[in-house]
C-alpha atoms as a PDB file:
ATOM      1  CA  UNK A   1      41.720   2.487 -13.563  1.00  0.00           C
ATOM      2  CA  UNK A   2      44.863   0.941 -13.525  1.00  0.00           C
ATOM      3  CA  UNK A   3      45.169   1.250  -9.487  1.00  0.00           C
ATOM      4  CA  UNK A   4      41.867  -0.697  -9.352  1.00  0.00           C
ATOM      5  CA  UNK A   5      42.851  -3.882 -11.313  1.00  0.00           C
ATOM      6  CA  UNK A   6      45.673  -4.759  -9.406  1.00  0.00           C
ATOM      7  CA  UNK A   7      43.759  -5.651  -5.746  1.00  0.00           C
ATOM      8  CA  UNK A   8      40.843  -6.945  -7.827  1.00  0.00           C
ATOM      9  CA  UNK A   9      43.176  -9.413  -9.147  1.00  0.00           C
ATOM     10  CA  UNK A  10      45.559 -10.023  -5.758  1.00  0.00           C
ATOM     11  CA  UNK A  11      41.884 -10.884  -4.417  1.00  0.00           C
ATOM     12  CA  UNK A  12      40.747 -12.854  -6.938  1.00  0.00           C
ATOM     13  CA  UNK A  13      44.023 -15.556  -6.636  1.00  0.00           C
ATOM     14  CA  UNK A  14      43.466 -15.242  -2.826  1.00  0.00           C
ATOM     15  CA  UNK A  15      39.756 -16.431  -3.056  1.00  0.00           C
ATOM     16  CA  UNK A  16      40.521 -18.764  -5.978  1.00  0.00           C
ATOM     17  CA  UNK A  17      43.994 -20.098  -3.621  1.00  0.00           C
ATOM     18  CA  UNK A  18      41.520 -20.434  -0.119  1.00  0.00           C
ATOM     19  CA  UNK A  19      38.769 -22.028  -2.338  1.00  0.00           C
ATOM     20  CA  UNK A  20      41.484 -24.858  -3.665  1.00  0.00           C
ATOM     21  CA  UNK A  21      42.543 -25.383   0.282  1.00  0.00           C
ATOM     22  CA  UNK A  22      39.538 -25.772   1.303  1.00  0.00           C
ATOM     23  CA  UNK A  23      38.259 -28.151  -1.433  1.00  0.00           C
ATOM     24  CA  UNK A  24      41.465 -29.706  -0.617  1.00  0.00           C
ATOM     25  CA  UNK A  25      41.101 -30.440   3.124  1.00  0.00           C
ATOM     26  CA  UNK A  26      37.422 -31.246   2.939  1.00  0.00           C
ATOM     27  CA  UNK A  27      36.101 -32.622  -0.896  1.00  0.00           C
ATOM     28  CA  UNK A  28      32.831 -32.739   0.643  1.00  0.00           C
ATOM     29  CA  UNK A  29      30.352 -30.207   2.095  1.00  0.00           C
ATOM     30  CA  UNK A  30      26.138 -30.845   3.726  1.00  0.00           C
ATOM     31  CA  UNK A  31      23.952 -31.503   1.019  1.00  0.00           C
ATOM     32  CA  UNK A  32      21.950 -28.518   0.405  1.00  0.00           C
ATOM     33  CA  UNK A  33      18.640 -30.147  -0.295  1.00  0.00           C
ATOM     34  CA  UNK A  34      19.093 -31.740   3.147  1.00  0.00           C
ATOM     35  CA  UNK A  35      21.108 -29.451   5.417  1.00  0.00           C
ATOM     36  CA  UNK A  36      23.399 -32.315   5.947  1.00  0.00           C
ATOM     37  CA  UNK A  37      20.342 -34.761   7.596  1.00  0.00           C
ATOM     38  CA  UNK A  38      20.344 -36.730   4.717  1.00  0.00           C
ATOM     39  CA  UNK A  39      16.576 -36.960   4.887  1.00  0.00           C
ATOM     40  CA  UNK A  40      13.248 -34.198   4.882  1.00  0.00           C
ATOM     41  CA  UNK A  41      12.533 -33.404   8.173  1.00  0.00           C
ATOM     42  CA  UNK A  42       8.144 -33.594   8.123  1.00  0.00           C
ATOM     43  CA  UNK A  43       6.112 -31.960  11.186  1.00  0.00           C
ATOM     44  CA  UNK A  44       3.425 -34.481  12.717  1.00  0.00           C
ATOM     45  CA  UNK A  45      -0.263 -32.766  13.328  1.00  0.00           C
ATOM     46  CA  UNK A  46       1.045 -31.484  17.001  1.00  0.00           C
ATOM     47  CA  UNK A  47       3.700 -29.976  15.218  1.00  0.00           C
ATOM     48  CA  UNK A  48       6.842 -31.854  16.652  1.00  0.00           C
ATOM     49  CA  UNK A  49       9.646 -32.670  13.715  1.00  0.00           C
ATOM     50  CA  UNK A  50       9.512 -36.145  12.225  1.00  0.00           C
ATOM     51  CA  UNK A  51      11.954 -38.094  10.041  1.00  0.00           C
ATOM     52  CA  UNK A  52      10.704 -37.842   6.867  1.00  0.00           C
ATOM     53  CA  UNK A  53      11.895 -39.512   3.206  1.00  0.00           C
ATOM     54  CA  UNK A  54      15.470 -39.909   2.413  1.00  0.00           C
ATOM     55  CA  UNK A  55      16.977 -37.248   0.036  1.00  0.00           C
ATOM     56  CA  UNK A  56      17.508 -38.253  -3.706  1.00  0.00           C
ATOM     57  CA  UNK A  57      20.156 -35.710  -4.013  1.00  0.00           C
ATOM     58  CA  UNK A  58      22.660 -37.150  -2.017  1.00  0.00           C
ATOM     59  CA  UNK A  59      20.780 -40.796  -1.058  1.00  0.00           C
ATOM     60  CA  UNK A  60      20.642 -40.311   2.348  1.00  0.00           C
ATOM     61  CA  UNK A  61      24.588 -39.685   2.773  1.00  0.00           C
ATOM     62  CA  UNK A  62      23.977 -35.732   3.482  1.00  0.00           C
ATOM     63  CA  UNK A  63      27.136 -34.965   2.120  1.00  0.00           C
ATOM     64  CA  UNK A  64      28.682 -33.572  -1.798  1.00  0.00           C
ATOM     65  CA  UNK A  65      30.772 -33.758  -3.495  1.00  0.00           C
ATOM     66  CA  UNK A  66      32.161 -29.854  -4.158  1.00  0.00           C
ATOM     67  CA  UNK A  67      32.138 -28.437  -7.052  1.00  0.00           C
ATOM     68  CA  UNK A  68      35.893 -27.627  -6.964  1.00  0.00           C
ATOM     69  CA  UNK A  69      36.857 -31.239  -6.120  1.00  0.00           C
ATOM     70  CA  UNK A  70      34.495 -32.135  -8.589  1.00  0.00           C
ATOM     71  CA  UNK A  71      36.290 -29.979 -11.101  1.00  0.00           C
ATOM     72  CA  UNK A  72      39.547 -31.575 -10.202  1.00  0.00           C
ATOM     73  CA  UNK A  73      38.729 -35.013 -10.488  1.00  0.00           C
ATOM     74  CA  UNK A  74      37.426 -35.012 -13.968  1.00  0.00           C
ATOM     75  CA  UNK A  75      40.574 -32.910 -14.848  1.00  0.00           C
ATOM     76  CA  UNK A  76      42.732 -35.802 -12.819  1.00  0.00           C
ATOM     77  CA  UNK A  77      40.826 -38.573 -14.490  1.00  0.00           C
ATOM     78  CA  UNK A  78      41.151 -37.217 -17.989  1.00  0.00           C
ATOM     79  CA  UNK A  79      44.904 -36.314 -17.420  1.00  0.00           C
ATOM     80  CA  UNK A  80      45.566 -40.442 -16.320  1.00  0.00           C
ATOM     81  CA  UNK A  81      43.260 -41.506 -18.986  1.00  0.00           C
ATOM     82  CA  UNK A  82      45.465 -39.483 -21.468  1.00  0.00           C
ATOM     83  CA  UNK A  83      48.536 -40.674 -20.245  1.00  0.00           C
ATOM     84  CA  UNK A  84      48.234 -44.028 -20.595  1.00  0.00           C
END
């Protein structure tokens, strides 16, 4: 068993590493309510694609926040909060 945990854990800090990079170099991803339109996309009777109301989740923007970003700002914010 011992043989197994050591790649499950080289992979997990990998993953966990690439995850922080990439939260890093882009803090925000396509909304996926929206696919990144930032509204619902309606089809008229002769079925051609219409614009249809803006998305709540991310008020039209089409992006979010990620989770990991998210994650680090609250940890940031509570870190200068504490500090002061």
């Amino acid at each position: 068993m011992t043989p197994l945990i050591l790649p499950a854990i080289a992979a997990t800090i990998l993953v966990t590493l690439g995850y922080a990079m990439v939260c890093a170099a882009s803090p925000f991803g396509d909304c996926r309510r929206c696919g990144g339109l930032g509204f619902a996309l309606r089809n008229d009777r002769h079925g051609i694609p219409k614009r249809g109301k803006t998305c709540r989740r991310c008020k039209g923007v089409g992006k979010r926040i990620r989770l990991g970003r998210h994650a680090y700002n609250l940890a940031y914010r509570t870190w200068r909060s504490g500090t002061r």
